[in-house]
Protein backbone atom coordinates (compact mmCIF):
# COMPACT_ATOMS: atom_id res chain seq x y z
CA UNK A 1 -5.14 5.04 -7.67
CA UNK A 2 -2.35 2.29 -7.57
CA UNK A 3 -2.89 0.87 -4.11
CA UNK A 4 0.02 0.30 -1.53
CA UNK A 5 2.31 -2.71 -1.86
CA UNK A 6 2.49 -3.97 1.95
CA UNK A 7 1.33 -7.19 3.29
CA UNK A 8 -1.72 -5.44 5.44
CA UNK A 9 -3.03 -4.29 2.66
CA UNK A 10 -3.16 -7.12 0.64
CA UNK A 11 -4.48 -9.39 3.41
CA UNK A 12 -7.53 -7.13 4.43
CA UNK A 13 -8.38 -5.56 0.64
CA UNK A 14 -10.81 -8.16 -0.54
CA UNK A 15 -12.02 -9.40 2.65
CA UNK A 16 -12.80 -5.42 3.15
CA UNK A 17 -14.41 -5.14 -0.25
CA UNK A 18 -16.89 -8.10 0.21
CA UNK A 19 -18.17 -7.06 3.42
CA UNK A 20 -18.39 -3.15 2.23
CA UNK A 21 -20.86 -5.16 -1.01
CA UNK A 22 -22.57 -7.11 0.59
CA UNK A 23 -20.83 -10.17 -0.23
CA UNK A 24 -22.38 -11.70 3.02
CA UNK A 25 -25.45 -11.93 0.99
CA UNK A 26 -23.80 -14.32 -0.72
CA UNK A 27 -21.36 -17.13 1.33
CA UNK A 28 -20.12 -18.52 -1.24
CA UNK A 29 -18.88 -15.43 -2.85
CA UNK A 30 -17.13 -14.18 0.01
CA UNK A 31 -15.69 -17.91 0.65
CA UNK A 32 -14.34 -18.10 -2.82
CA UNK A 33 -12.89 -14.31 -2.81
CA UNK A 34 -10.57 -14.96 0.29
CA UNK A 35 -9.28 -18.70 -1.20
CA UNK A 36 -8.07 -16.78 -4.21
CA UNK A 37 -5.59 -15.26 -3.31
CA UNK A 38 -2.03 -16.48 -2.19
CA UNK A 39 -0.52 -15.13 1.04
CA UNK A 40 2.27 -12.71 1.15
CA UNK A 41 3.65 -14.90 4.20
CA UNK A 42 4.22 -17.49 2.21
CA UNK A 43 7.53 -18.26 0.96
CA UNK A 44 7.93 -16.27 -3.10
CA UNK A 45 6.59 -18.99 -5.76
CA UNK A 46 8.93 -20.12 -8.07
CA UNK A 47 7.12 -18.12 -10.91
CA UNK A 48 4.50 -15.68 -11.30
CA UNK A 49 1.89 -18.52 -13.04
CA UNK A 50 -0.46 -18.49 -10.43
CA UNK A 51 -1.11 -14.56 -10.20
CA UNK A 52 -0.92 -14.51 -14.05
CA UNK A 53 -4.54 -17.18 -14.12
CA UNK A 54 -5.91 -15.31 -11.35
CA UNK A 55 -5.68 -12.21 -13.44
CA UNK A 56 -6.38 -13.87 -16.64
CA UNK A 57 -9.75 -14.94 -14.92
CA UNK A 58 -10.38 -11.30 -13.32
CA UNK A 59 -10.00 -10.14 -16.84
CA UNK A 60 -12.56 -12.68 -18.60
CA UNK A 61 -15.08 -12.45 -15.92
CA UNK A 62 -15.05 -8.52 -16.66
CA UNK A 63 -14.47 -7.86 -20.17
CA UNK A 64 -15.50 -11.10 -21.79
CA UNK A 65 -18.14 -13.16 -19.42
CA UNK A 66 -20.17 -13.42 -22.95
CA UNK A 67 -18.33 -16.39 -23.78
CA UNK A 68 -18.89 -18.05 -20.56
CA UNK A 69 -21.34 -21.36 -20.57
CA UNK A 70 -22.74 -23.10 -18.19
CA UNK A 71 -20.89 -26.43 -17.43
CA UNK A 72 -23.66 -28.32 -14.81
CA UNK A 73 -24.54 -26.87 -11.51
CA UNK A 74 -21.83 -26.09 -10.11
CA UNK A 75 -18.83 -24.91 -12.89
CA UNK A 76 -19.09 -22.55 -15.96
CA UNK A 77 -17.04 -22.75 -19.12
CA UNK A 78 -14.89 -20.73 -20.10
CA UNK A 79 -13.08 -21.19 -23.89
CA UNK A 80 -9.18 -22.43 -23.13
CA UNK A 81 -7.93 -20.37 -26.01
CA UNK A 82 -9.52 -17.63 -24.83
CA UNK A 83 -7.50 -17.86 -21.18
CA UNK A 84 -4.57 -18.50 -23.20
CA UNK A 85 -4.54 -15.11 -25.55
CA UNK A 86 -5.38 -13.08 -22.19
CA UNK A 87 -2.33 -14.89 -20.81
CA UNK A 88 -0.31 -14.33 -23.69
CA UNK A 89 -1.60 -10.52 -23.83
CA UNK A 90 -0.96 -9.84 -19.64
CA UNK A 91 2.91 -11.47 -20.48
CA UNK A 92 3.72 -9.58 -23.57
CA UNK A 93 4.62 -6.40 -22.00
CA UNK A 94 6.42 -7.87 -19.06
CA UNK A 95 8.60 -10.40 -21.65
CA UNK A 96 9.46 -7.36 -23.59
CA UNK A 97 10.57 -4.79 -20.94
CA UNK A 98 12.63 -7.47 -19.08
CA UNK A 99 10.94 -8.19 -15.80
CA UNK A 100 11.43 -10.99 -14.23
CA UNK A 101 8.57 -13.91 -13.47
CA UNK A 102 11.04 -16.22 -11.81
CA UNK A 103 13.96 -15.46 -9.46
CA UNK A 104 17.31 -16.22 -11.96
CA UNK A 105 15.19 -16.49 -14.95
CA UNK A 106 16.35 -12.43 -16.78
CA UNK A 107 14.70 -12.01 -20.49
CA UNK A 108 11.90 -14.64 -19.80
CA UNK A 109 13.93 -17.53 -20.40
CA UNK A 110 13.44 -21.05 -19.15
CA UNK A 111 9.81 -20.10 -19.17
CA UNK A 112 7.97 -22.94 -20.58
CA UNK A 113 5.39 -20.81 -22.71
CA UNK A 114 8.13 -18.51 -23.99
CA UNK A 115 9.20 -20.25 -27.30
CA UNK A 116 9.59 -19.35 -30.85
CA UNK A 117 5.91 -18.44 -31.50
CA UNK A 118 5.37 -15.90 -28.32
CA UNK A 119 9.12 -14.48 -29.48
CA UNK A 120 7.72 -13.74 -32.37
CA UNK A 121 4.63 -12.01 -31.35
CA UNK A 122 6.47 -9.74 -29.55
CA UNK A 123 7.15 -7.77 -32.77
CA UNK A 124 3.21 -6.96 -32.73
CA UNK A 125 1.61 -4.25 -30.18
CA UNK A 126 0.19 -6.04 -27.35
CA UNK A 127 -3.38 -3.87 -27.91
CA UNK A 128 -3.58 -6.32 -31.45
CA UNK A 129 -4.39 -9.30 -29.36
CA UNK A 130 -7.98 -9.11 -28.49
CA UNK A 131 -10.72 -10.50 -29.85
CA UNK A 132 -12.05 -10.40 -32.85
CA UNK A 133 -9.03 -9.15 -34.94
CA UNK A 134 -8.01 -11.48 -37.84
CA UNK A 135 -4.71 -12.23 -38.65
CA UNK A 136 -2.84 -13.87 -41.63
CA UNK A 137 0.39 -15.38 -42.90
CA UNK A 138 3.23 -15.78 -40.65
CA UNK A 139 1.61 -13.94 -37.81
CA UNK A 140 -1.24 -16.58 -37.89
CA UNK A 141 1.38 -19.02 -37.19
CA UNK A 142 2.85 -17.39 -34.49
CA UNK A 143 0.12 -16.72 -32.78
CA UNK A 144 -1.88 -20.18 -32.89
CA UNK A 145 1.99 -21.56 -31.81
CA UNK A 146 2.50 -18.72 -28.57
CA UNK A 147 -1.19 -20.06 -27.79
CA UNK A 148 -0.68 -23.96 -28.23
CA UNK A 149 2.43 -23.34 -25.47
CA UNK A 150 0.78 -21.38 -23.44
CA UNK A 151 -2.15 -23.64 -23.06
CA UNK A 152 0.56 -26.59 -22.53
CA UNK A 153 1.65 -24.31 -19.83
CA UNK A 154 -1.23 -22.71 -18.09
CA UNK A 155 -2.93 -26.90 -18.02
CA UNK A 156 0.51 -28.64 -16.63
CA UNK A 157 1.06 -25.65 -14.09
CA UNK A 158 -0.94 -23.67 -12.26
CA UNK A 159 -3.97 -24.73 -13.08
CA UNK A 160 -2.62 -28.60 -11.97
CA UNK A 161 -1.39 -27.02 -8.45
CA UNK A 162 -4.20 -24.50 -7.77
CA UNK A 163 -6.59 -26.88 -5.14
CA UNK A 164 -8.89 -26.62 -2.80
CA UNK A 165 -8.22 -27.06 0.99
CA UNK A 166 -9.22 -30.66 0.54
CA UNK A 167 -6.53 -30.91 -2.11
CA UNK A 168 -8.82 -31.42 -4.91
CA UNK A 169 -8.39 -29.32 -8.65
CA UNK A 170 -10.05 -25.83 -8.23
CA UNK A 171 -10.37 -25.69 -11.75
CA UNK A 172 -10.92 -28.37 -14.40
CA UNK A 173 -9.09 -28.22 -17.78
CA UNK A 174 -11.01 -30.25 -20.77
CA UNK A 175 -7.97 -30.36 -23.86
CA UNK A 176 -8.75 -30.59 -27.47
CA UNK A 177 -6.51 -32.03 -30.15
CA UNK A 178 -5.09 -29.53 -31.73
CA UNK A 179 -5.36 -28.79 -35.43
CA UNK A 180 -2.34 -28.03 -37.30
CA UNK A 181 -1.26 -24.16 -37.73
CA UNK A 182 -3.26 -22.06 -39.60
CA UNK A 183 -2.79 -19.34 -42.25
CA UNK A 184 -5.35 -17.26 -40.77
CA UNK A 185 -7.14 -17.09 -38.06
CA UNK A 186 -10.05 -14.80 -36.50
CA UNK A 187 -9.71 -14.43 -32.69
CA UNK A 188 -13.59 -15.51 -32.14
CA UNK A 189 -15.41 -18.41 -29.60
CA UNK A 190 -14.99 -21.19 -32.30
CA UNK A 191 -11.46 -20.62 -32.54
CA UNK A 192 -10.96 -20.42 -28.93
CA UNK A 193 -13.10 -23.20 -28.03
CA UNK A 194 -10.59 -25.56 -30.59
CA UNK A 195 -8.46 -25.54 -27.68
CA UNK A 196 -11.00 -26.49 -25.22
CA UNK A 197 -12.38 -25.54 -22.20
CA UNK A 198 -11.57 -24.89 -18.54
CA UNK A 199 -14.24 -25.36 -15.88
CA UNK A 200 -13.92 -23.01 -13.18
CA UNK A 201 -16.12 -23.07 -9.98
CA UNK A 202 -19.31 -21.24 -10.33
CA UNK A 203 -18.95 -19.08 -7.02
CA UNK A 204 -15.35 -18.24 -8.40
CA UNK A 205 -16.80 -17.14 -11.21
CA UNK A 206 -19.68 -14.99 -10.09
CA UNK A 207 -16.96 -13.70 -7.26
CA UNK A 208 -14.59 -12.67 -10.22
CA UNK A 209 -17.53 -10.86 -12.02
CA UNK A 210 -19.26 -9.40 -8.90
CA UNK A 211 -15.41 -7.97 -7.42
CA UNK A 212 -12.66 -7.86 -10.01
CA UNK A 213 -12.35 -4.41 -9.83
CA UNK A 214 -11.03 -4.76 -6.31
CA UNK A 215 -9.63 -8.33 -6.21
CA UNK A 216 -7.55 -7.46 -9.66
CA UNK A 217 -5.51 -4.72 -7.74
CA UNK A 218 -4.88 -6.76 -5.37
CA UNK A 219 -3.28 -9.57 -7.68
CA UNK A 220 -1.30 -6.70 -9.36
CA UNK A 221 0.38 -5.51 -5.98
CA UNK A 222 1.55 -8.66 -5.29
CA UNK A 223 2.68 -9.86 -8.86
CA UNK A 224 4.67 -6.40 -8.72
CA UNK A 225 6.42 -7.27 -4.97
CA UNK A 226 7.29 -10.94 -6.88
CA UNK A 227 8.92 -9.22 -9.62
CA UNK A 228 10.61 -6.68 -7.35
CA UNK A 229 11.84 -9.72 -5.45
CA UNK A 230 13.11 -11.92 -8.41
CA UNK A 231 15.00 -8.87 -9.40
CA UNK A 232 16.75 -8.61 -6.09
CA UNK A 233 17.54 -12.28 -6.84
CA UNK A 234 19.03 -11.20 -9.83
CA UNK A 235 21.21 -8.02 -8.34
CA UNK A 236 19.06 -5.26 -10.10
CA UNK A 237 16.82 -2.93 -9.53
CA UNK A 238 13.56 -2.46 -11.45
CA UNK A 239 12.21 0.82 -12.32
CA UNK A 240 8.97 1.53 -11.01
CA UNK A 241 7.41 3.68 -13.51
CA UNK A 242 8.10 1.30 -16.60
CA UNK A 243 6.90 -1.88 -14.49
CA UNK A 244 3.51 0.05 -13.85
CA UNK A 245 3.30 0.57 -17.40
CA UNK A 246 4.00 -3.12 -18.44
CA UNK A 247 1.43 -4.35 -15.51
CA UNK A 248 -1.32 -2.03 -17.27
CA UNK A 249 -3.50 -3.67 -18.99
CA UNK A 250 -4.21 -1.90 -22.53
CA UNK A 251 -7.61 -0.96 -22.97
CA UNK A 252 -8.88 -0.24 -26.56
CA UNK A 253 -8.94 2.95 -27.92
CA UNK A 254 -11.69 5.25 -27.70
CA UNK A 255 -12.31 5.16 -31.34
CA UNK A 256 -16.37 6.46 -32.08
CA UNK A 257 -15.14 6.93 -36.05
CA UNK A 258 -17.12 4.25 -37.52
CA UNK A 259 -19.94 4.68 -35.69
CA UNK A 260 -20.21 8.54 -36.37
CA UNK A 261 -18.71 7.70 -40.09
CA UNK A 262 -21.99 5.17 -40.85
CA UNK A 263 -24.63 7.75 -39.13
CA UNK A 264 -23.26 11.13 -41.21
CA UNK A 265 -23.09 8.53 -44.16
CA UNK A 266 -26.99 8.06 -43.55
CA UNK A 267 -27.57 11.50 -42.60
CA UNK A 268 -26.09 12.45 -46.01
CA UNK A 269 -28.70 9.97 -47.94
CA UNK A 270 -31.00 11.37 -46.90
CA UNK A 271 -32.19 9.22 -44.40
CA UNK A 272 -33.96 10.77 -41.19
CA UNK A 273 -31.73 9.92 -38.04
CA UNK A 274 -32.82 10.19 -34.71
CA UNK A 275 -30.70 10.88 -31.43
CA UNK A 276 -31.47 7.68 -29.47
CA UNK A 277 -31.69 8.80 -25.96
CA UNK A 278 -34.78 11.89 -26.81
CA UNK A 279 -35.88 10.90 -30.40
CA UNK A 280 -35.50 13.97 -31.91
CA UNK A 281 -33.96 14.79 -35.07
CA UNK A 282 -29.61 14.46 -35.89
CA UNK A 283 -27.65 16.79 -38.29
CA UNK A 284 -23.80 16.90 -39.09
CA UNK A 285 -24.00 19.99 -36.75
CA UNK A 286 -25.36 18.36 -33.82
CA UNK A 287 -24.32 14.87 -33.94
CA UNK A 288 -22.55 12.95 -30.98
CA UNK A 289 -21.40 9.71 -30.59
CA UNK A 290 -22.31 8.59 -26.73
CA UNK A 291 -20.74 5.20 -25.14
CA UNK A 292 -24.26 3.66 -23.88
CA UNK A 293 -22.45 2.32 -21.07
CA UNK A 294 -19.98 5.12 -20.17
CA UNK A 295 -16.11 4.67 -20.80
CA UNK A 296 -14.82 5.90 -17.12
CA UNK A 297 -16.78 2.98 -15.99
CA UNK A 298 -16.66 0.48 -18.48
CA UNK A 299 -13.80 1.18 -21.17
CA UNK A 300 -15.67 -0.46 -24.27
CA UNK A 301 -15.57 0.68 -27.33
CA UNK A 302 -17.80 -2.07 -29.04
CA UNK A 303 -19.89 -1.69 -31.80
CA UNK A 304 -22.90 -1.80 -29.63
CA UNK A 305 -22.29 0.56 -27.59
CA UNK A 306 -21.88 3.15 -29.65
CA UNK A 307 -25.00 4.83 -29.94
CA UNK A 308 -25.87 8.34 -31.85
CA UNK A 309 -27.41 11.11 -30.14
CA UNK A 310 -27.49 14.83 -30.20
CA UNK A 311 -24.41 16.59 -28.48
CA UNK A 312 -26.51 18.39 -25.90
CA UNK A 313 -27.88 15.48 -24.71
CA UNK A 314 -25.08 13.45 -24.54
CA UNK A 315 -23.46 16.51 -22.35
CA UNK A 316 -26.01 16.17 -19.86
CA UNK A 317 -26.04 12.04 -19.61
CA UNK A 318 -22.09 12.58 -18.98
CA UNK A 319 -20.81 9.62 -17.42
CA UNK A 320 -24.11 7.73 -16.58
CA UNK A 321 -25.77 5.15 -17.02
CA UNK A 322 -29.19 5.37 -18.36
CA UNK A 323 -31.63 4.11 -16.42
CA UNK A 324 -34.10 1.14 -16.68
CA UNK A 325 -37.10 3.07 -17.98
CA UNK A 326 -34.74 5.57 -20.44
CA UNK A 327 -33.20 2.60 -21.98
CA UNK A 328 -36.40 0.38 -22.62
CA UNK A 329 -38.16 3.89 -24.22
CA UNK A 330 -35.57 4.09 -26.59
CA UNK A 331 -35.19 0.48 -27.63
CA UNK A 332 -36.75 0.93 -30.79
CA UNK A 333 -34.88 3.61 -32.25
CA UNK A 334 -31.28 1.57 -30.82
CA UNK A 335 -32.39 -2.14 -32.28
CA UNK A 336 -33.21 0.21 -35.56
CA UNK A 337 -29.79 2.28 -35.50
CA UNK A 338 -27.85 -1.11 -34.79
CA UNK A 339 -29.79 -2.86 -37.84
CA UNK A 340 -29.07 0.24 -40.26
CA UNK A 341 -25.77 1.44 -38.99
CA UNK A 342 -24.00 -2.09 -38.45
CA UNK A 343 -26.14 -4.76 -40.05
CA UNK A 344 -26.88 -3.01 -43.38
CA UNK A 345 -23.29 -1.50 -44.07
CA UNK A 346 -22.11 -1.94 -47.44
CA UNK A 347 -18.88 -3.78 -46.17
CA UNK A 348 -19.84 -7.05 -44.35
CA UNK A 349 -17.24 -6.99 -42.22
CA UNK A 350 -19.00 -4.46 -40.18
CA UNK A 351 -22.03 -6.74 -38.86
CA UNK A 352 -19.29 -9.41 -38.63
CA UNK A 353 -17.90 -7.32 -36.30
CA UNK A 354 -20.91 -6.12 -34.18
CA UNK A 355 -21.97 -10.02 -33.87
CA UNK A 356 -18.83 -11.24 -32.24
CA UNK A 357 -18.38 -8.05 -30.06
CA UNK A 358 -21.89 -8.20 -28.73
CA UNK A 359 -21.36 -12.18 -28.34
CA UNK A 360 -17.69 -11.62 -26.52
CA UNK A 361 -18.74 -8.33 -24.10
CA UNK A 362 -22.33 -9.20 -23.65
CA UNK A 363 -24.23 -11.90 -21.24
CA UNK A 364 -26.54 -15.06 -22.17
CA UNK A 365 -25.47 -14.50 -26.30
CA UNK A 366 -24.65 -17.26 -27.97
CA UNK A 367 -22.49 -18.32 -30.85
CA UNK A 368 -24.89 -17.98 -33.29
CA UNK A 369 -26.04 -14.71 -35.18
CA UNK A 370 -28.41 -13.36 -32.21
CA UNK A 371 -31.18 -11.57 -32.90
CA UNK A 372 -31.48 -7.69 -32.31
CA UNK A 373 -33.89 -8.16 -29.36
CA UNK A 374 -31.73 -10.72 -27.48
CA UNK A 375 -28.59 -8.13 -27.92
CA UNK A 376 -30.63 -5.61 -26.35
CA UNK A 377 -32.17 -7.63 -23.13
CA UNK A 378 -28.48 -8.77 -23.19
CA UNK A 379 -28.01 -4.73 -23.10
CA UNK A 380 -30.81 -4.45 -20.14
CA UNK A 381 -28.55 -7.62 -18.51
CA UNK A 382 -25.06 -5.73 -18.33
CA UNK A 383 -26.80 -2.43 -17.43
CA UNK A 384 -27.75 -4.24 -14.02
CA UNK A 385 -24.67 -5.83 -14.00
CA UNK A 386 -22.85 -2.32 -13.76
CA UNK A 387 -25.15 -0.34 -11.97
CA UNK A 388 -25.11 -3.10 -8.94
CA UNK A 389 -21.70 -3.92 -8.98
CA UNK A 390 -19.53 -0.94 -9.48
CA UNK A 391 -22.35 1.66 -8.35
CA UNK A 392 -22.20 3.58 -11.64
CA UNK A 393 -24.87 6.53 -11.34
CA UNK A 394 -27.69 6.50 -13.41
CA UNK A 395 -29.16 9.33 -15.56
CA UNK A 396 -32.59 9.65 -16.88
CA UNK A 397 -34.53 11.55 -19.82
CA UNK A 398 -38.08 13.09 -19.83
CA UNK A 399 -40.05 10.44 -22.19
CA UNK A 400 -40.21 11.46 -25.57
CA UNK A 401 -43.86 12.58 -27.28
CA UNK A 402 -45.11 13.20 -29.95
């Protein structure tokens, strides 16, 4: 549910979710939730920069905390290109439908990030910019250009003027020298850490990961009343249903194809699959494809998370999470369905694919090819994640024998 647009609101909504989760456990947390967030009583910011970091952040924290590094005691790292594609992804749809991020600025001009490169962008779908895709050519060029200004812009903007009380740099931006434009590019850590690396505060961070679910809506109701109020500015009106749309942010699809395409290709060869969750044996009759972690909770669609099991059992899991003792029985059989299914395929680009999803989605993974076993304790990691932070219910099997 969209939540309400009025000041009230937005002043109590994260200070209520923190104390409803505990976040009392944790000062620093609850500290670092309430400095986030700008005050509606303030006089309207010249642009909507600020809200679009704090959202970028909320997004990385939750979808891709796997590229996170720790950056001393007291910061983690996050990869600068990285901010700047979710930056570039959040704007698209608002640049395209016309709504306004500055109060006489119509058609997202005089905004320092909107140049030729993010113009031409706008010709792709915004759902194409996430990680991992490759592109080639002249869309290579645009895209490393919208990037390179958007860094230039996120660095020299808000991330200069976002301080704490004692008017020190919340966050800390390390720059690379850019290399020129490239005719292709894969949307992966080592291209995203070419453009360096910004430090953000490590109780920000574990605030963002621990309550983005609630401090995101928040940052959307107000970036919506900005909007609402540069249009006013501008002597029109915006329609609400289209800016709702554009403020969405486009999850991937919930495509299971290659998943269920590699296990009936194995099924047909003969080999003797297994339904992960209760070990007993799959056929093209009864063959499911289950998200391990469920969609309605966690929309992810990666590789490693696809899992095949038989349809009756994947019925009764529904939209749980398994628990701790139904995921560590079947580890075998899903370290052994990710090696076969993804790692074996015939067409590389498949275990290319299942590395730098697992590496992007999942915590503690590193750059390099991880092994199996650390992608499933990273597994075991996120599971805990989920099940403590957003309460997702858990489901559990009778152990399989025999």
């Amino acid at each position: 549910m969209t939540p309400p647009d009025s000041s009230d609101w937005y002043d109590n909504h994260v200070r209520d979710a923190a104390e409803r989760y505990e976040a009392f456990a944790f000062p620093d947390v609850h500290r670092a939730l309430l400095a986030l967030l700008p005050s509606p009583a303030a006089p309207a910011p010249a642009s909507t920069y600020k809200l679009a970091l704090l959202r970028t952040l909320c997004r990385i924290a939750d979808g891709a905390a796997g590229m996170s590094r720790d950056a001393g005691e007291s910061h983690v790292s996050v990869p600068l290109g990285l901010v700047a594609l979710t930056w570039v992804r959040l704007f698209h749809p608002l640049i395209r439908g016309d709504f306004p991020q500055a109060p006489l600025l119509p058609d997202g001009r005089g905004l320092s990030f909107v140049r030729h490169g993010f113009r031409e962008i706008l010709k792709l779908p915004a759902g194409d910019l996430r990680i991992g895709m490759r592109f080639t050519g002249d869309h290579a060029h645009a895209l490393h250009e919208a990037l390179r200004d958007a860094r230039e812009t996120i660095v020299s903007q808000p991330v200069h003027y976002m301080t704490v009380p004692n008017g020190g740099p919340l966050l800390r931006p390390l720059k690379r020298r850019m290399t020129s434009s490239p005719s292709e590019l894969i949307l992966d850590e080592p291209y995203f850490l070419s453009f360096g690396e910004l430090h953000v505060p490590r109780d920000v961070w574990h605030a963002l990961q621990r309550f983005s679910v609630w401090v995101e809506p928040a940052i959307v109701a107000e970036w919506r009343r900005l909007m609402r109020e540069y249009a006013e500015a501008q002597g029109r009106r915006l329609d609400e249903g289209r800016m709702v749309e554009a403020m969405t942010w486009s999850e991937p699809s919930r495509d299971v194809q290659l998943a269920r395409g590699r296990t009936l290709e194995l099924i047909e060869r003969g080999r003797e699959m297994r339904c992960v969750w209760s070990g007993k044996g799959l056929t093209t009759a009864n063959l499911d494809i289950d998200h391990c972690f469920p969609w309605s909770a966690w929309p992810c669609s990666d590789l490693w998370n696809l899992l095949p099991v038989r349809r009756d059992v994947n019925s009764r899991k529904g939209a749980r999470l398994p628990d701790a003792v139904t995921l560590q029985s079947a580890a075998e059989r899903i370290i052994e369905w990710w090696h076969e299914g993804y790692r074996q395929a015939e067409n590389p680009r498949v275990g290319e694919r299942f590395v730098r999803e697992a590496a992007a989605t999942l915590p503690t993974l590193g750059t390099a090819a991880p092994e199996l076993e650390d992608v499933f304790e990273a597994v075991n990691l996120k599971r805990l994640r989920l099940k403590h932070d957003q309460r997702v219910p858990e489901w559990s099997i009778e152990p399989v024998t025999g």
